[in-house]
Protein backbone atom coordinates (compact mmCIF):
# COMPACT_ATOMS: atom_id res chain seq x y z
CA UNK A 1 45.97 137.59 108.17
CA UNK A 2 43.07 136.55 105.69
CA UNK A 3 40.41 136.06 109.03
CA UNK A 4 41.10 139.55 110.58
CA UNK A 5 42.01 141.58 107.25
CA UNK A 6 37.64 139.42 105.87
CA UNK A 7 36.62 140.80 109.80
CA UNK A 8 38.03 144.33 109.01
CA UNK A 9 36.08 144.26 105.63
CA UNK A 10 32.72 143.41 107.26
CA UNK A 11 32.65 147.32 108.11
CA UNK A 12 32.54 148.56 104.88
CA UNK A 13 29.41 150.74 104.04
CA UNK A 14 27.53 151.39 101.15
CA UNK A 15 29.86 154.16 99.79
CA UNK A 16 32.46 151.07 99.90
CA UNK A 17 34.52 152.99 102.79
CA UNK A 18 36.30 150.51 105.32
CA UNK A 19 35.66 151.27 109.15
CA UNK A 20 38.37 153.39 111.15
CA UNK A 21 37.90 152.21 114.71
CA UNK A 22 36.06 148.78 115.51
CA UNK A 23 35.61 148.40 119.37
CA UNK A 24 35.11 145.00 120.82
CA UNK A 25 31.85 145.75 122.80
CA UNK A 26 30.51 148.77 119.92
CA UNK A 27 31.31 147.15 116.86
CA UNK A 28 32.62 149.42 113.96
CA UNK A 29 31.84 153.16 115.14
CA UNK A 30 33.87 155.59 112.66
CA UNK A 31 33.74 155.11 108.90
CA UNK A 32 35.63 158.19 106.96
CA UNK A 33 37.69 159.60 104.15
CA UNK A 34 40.73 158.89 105.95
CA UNK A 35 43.66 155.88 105.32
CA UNK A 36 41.61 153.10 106.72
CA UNK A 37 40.21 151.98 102.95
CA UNK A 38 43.51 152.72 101.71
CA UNK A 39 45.51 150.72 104.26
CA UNK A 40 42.36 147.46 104.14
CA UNK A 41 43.47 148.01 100.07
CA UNK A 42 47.11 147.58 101.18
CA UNK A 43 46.94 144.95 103.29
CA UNK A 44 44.38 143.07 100.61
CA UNK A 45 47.52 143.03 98.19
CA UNK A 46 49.94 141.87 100.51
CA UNK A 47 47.75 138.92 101.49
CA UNK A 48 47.16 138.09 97.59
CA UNK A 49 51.05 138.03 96.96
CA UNK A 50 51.67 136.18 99.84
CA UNK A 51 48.79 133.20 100.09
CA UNK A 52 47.87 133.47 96.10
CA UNK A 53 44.16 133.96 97.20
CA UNK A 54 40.83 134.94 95.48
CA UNK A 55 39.81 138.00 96.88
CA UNK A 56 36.39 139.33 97.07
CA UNK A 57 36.14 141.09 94.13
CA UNK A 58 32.36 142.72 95.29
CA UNK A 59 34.05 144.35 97.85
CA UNK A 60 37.33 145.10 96.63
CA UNK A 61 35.44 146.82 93.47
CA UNK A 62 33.54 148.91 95.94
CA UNK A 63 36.17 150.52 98.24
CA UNK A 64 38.66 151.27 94.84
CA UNK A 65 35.59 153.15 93.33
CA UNK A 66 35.41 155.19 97.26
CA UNK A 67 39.11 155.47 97.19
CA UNK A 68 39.10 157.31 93.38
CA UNK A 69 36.05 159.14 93.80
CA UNK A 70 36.26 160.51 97.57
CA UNK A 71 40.01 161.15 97.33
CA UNK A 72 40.17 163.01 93.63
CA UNK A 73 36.66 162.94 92.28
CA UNK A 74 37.72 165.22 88.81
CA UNK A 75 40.99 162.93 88.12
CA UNK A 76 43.44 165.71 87.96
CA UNK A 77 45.96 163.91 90.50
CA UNK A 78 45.20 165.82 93.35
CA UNK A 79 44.21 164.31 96.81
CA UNK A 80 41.05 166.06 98.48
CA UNK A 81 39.77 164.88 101.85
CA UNK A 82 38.34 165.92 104.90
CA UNK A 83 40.87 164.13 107.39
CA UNK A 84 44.55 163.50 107.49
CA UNK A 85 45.63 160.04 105.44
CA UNK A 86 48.31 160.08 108.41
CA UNK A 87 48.11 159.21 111.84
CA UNK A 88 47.83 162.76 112.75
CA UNK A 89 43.97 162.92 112.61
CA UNK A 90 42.73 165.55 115.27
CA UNK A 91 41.25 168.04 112.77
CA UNK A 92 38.80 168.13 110.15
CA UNK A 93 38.68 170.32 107.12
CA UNK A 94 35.56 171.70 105.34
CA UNK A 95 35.96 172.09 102.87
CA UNK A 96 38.20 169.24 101.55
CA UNK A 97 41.88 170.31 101.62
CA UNK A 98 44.34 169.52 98.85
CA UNK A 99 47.58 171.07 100.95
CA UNK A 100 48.77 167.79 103.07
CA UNK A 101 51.87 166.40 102.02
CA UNK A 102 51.02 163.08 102.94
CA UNK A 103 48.18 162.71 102.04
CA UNK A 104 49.52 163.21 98.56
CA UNK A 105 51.60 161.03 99.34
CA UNK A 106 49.71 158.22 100.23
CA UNK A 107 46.78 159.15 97.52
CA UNK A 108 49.79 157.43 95.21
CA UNK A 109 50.63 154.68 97.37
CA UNK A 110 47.05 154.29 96.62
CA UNK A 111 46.72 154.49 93.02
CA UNK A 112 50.04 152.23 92.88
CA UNK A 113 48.24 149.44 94.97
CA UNK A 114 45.12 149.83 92.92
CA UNK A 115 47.11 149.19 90.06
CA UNK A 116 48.95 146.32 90.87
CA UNK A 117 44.84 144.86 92.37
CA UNK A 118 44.43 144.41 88.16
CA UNK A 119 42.25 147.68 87.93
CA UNK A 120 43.53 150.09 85.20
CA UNK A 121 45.26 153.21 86.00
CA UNK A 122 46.54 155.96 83.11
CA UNK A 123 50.23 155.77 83.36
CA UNK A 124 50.10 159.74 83.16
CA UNK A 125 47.16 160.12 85.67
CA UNK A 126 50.05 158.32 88.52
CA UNK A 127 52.61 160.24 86.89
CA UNK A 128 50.82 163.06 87.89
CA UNK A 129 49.67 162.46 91.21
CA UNK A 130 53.59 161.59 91.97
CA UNK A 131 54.42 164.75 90.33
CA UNK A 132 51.95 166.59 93.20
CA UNK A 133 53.70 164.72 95.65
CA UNK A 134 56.77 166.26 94.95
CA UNK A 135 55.55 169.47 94.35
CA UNK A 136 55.57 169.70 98.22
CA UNK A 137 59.03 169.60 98.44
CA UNK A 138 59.79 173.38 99.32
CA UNK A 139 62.94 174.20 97.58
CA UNK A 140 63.44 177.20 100.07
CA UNK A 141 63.15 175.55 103.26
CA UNK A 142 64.67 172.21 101.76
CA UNK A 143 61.72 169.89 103.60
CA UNK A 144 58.52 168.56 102.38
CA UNK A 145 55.17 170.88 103.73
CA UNK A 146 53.41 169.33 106.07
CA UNK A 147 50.34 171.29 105.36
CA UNK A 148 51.17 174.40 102.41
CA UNK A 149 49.43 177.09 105.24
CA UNK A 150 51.65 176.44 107.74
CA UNK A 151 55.01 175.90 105.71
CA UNK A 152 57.10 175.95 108.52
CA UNK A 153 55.77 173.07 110.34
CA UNK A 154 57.78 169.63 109.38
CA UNK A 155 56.33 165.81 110.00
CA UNK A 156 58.26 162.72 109.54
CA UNK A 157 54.81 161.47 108.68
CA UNK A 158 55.37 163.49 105.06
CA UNK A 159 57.83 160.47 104.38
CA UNK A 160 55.90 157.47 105.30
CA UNK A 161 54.31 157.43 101.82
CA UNK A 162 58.09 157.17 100.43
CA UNK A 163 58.43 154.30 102.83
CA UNK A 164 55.42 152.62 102.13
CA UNK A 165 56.74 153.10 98.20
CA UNK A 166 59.68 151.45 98.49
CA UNK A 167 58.52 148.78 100.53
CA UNK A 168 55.29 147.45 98.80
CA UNK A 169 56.97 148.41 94.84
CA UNK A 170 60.79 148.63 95.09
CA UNK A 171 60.00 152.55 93.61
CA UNK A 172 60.96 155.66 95.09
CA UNK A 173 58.80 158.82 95.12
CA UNK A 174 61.27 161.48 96.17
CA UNK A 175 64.71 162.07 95.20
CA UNK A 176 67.51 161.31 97.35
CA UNK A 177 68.07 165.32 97.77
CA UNK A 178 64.85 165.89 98.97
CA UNK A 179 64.42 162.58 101.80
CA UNK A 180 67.92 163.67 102.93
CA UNK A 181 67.26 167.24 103.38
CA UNK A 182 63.78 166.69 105.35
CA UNK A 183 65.40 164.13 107.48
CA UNK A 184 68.26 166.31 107.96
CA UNK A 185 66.11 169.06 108.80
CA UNK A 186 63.88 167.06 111.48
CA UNK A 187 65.31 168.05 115.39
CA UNK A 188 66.74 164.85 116.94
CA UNK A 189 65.96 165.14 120.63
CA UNK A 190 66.17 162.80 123.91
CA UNK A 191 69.97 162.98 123.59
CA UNK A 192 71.31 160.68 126.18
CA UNK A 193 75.20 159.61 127.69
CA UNK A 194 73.90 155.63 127.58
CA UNK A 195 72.63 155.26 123.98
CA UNK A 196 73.82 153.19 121.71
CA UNK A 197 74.48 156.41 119.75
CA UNK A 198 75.34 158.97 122.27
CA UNK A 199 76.59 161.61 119.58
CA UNK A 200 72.88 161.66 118.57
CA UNK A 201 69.71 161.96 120.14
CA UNK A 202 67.18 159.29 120.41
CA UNK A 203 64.01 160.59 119.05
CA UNK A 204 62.27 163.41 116.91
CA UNK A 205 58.87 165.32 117.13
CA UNK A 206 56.73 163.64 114.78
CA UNK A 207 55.47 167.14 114.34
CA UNK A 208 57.50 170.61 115.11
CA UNK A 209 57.78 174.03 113.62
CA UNK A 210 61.29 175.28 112.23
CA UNK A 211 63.06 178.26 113.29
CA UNK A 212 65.75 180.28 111.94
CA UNK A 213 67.12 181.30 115.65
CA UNK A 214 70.24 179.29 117.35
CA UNK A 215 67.63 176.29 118.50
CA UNK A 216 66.35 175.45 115.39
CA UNK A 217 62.91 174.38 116.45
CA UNK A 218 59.61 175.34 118.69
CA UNK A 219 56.70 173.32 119.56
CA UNK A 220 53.65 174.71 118.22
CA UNK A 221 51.43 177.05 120.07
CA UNK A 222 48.49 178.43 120.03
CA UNK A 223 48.68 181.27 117.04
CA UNK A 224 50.91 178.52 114.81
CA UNK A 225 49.64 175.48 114.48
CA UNK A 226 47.76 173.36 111.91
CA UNK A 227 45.04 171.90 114.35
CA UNK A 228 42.34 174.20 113.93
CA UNK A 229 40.77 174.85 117.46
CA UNK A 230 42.00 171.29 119.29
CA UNK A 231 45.54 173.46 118.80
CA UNK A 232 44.05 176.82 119.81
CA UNK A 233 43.31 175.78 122.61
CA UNK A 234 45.47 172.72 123.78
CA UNK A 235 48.38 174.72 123.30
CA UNK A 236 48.65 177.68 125.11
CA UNK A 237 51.40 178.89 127.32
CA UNK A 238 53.85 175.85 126.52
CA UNK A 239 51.29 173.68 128.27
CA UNK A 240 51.52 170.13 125.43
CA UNK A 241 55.13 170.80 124.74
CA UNK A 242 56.65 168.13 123.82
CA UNK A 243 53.67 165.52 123.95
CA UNK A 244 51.15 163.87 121.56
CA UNK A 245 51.21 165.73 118.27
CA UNK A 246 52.65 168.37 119.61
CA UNK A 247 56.27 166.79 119.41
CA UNK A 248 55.79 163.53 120.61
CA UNK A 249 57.66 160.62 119.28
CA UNK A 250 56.13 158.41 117.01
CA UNK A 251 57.80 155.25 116.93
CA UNK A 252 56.46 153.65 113.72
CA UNK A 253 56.39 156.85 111.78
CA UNK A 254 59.69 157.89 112.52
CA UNK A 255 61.41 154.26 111.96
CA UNK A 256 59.73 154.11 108.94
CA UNK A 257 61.32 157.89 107.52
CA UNK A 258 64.60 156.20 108.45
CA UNK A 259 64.14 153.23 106.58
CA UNK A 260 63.49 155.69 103.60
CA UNK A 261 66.49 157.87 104.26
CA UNK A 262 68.47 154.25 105.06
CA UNK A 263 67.40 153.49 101.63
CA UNK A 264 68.49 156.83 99.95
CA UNK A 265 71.41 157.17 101.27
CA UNK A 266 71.10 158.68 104.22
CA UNK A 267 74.62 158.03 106.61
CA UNK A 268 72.63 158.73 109.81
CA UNK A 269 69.89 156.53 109.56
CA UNK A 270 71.37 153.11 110.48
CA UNK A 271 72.47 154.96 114.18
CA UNK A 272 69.11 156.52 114.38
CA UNK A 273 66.98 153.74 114.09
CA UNK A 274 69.42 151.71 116.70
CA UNK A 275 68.84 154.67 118.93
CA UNK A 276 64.87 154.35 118.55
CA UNK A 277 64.72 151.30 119.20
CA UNK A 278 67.12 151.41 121.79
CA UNK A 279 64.40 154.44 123.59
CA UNK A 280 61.42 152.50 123.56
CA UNK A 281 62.93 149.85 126.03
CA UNK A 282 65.07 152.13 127.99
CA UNK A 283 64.81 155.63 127.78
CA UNK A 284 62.06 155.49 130.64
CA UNK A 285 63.20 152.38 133.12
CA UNK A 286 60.32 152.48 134.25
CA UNK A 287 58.08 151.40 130.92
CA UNK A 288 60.37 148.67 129.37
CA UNK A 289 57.90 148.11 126.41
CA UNK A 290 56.06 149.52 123.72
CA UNK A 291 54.38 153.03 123.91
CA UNK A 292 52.01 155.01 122.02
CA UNK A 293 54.37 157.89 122.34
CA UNK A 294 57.77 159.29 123.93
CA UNK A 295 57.50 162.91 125.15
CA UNK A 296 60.31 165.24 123.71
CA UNK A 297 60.05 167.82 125.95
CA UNK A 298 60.32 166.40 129.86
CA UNK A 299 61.61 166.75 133.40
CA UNK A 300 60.66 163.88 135.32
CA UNK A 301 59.58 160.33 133.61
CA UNK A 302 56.77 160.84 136.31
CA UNK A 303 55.24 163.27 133.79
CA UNK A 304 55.06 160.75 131.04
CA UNK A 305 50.99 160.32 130.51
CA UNK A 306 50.22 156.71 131.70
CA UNK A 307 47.64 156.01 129.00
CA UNK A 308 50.65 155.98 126.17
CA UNK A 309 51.34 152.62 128.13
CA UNK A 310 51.77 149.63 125.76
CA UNK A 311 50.86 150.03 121.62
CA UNK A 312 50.68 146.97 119.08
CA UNK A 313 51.48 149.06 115.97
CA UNK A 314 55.02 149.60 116.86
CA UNK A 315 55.75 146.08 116.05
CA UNK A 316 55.55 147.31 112.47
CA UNK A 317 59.64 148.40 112.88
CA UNK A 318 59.98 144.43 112.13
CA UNK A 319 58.87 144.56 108.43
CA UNK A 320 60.75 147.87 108.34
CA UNK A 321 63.49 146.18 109.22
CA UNK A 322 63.45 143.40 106.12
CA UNK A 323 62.92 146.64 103.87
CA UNK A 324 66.10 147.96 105.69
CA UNK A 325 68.22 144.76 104.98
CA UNK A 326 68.29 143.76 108.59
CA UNK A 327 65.87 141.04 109.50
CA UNK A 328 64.49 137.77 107.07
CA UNK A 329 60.91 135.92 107.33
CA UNK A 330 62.97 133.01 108.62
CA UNK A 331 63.78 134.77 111.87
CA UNK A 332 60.16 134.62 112.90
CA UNK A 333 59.28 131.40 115.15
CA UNK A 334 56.40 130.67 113.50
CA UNK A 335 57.90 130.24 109.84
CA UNK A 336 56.93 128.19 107.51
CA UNK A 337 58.54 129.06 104.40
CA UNK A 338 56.69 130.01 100.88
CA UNK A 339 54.25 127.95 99.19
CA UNK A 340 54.64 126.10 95.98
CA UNK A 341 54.73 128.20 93.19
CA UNK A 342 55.10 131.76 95.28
């Protein structure tokens, strides 16, 4: 943990922003406002709770200064960037946009984990920022916005920040109404005779537009869509349906929403993350592992894009699972208990 999470910091630049994508030949070639310096942040905590260990404060004081001043520079609680803060990162915005539910989101997560680093943070100026977060919630359509232009467009990535919540602080975000009501609202597709769950489908869009006709759904197109031109023109005629951001299945992202509806009180959750897990392995007999994606929208698994072949990430469903009440440490090989004192 501590060798790759020191490597990772190496990348950080002046500004104190952490390094997006680090190629083994390249070296660190994208540094920008996006999760990364949030997530090294994240993942610095986690590593102080569990090995009790000095952290560099130099750098630590560097990318919480970026974090605060890229991500709400006047200190009214409100998240500006350029990027997503979610994996769904194929536009930018100029300017900065404040109308991404999770990037609220996670701008909390943030403040939270800054917080509990030692550094101060004005119990109002969270209270706020949670407050935003909320705020998304559309009363109306009973789901969180995805992005306030396009408020008919849902993402199970709007609930990872509630995950993430829970999980790191043991403190929930959202109300139970609202988790229940976006997860209810979310299309559950893949619906197979052989699941585990056969009354329900297997896996959801990570991203889909809601409908008021009989179907309940559509994949975006060209003239609806949140993507800027990478939308405009990738999805004309029906031609992505189903795939990558365009309704693809997201395995972490999605587990993860369950988790948070498993935790509020959610009765479907429990079946739909067996059913999940249950797809990656055998939904496509062909690919019994890990993938970057599952299409949604299919006829043939000879259509599935080889290059979603195999993704490390997705392990992540593991520490989802302790949140969840299903798996302990101990049931990891290598485990060596706590130390003294921890």
């Amino acid at each position: 943990n501590l060798r790759i999470w020191e490597q990772w910091g190496k990348t950080q630049n002046k500004e104190g922003a952490i390094g997006n994508i680090i190629t083994p030949y390249m070296g660190s070639v994208e540094v920008k406002d996006n999760e990364a310096t949030i997530e090294w942040l994240i993942w610095a905590l986690l590593n102080k709770r569990r090995f009790g260990v000095e952290l560099p404060a130099d750098k630590l004081d560097k990318a919480v200064a970026y974090v605060l001043n890229e991500f709400d520079a006047d200190r009214d609680g409100r998240c500006a960037s350029h990027f997503s803060l979610s994996q769904i990162d194929i536009r930018d915005y100029e300017p900065k946009t404040e109308g991404l539910a999770g990037n609220q989101g996670l701008f909390v997560v943030a403040l939270q984990t800054i917080e509990a680093l030692g550094y101060p943070i004005e119990p109002a100026y969270l209270s706020k920022a949670e407050e935003i977060y909320r705020g998304f919630y559309d009363e109306k359509r009973k789901h969180l916005l995805f992005d306030r232009e396009y408020p008919d467009i849902i993402s199970l990535t709007s609930l990872v920040p509630e995950f993430l919540s829970l999980w790191l602080f043991d403190k929930p975000l959202l109300t139970d109404e609202m988790v229940v009501n976006h997860l209810e609202q979310t299309p559950i597709l893949n619906k197979v005779p052989n699941a585990p769950h056969p009354e329900l489908g297997t896996t959801a869009p990570i991203c889909v537009r809601l409908t008021k006709d009989k179907k309940g759904y559509a994949y975006l197109s060209s003239d609806y869509q949140p993507f800027g031109e990478f939308g405009k023109s990738g999805y004309k005629n029906g031609a992505r349906d189903g795939y990558y951001y365009n309704g693809g299945s997201w395995m972490r992202a999605e587990y993860c929403a369950y988790v948070a509806g498993l935790k509020h009180g959610w009765d479907k959750a429990s079946r739909l993350m067996e059913n999940r897990a249950w797809a990656e392995i055998y939904l496509n007999p062909r690919w019994p592992f890990s993938k970057e994606f599952i299409p949604t929208k299919w006829q043939s698994i000879d259509s599935w894009w080889d290059s979603t072949r195999g993704l490390s990430w997705n392990v992540f469903i593991l520490m989802a699972n302790e949140l969840a009440g299903l798996r302990t440490p101990e049931m990891d090989p290598d485990f060596q208990g706590t130390r003294p004192g921890q």
